[in-house]
C-alpha atoms as a PDB file:
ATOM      1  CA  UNK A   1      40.532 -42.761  -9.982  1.00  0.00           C
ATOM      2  CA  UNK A   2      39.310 -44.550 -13.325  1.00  0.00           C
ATOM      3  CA  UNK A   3      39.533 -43.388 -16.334  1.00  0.00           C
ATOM      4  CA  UNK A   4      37.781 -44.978 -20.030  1.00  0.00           C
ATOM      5  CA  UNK A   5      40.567 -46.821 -21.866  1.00  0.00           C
ATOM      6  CA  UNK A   6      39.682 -46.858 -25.688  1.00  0.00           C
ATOM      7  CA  UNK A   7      42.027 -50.093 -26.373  1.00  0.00           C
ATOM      8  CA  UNK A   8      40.065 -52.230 -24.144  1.00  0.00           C
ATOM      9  CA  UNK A   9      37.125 -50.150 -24.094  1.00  0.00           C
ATOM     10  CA  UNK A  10      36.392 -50.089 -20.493  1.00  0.00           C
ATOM     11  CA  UNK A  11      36.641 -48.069 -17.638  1.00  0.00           C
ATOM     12  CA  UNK A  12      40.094 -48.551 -15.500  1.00  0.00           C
ATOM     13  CA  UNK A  13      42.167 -47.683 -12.652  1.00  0.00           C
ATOM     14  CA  UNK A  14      44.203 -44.703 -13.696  1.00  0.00           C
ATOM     15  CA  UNK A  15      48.570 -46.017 -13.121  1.00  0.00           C
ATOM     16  CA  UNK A  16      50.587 -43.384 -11.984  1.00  0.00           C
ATOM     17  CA  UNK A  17      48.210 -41.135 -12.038  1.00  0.00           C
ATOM     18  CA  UNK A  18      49.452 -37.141 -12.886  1.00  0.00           C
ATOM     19  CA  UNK A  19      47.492 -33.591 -12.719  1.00  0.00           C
ATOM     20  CA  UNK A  20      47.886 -31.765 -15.712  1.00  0.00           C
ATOM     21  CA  UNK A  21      46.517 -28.484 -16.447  1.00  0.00           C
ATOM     22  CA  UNK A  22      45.023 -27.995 -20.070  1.00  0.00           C
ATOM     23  CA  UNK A  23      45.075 -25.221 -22.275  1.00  0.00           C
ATOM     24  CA  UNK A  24      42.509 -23.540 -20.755  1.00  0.00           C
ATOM     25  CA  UNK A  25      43.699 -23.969 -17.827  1.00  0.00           C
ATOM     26  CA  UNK A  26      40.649 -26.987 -16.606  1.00  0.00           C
ATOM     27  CA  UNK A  27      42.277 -29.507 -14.167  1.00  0.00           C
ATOM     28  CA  UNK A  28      42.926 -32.881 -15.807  1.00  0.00           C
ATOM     29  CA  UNK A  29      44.231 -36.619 -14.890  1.00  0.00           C
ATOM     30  CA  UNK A  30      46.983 -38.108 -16.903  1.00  0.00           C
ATOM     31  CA  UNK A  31      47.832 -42.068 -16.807  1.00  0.00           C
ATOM     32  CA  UNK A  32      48.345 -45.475 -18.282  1.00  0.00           C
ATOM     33  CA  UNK A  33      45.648 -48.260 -18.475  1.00  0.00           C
ATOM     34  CA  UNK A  34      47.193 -51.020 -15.575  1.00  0.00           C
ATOM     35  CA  UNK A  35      46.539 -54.062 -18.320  1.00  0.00           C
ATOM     36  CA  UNK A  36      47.615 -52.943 -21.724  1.00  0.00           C
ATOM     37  CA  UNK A  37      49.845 -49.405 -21.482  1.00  0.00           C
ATOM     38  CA  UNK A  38      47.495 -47.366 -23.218  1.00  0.00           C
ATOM     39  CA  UNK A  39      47.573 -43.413 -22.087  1.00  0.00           C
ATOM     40  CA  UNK A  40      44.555 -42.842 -20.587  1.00  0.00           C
ATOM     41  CA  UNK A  41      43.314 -39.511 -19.766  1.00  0.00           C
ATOM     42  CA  UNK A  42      40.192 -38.020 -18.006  1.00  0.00           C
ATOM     43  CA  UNK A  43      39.213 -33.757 -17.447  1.00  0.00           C
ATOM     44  CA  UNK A  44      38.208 -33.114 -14.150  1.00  0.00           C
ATOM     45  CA  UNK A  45      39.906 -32.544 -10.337  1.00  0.00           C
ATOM     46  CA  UNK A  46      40.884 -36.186  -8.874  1.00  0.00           C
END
């Protein structure tokens, strides 16, 4: 799953990808960008 990193401003491979639930209880993708550790996150079942 890819997600939009905003430090390299591009789209990337989620690492270690985790499902998170947000306050409103939508479905949601928690990560870090593979190249420069930046948490990346993106709303939506992976």
């Amino acid at each position: 799953m890819e997600a939009y990193c905003f430090k390299c401003r591009t789209k990337r491979e989620i690492k270690n990808p985790q499902q998170v639930s947000l306050k409103n209880g939508r479905p949601a993708t928690q990560g870090v960008c593979p190249v420069c550790s930046t948490k990346v996150f993106r709303i939506g079942k992976g």
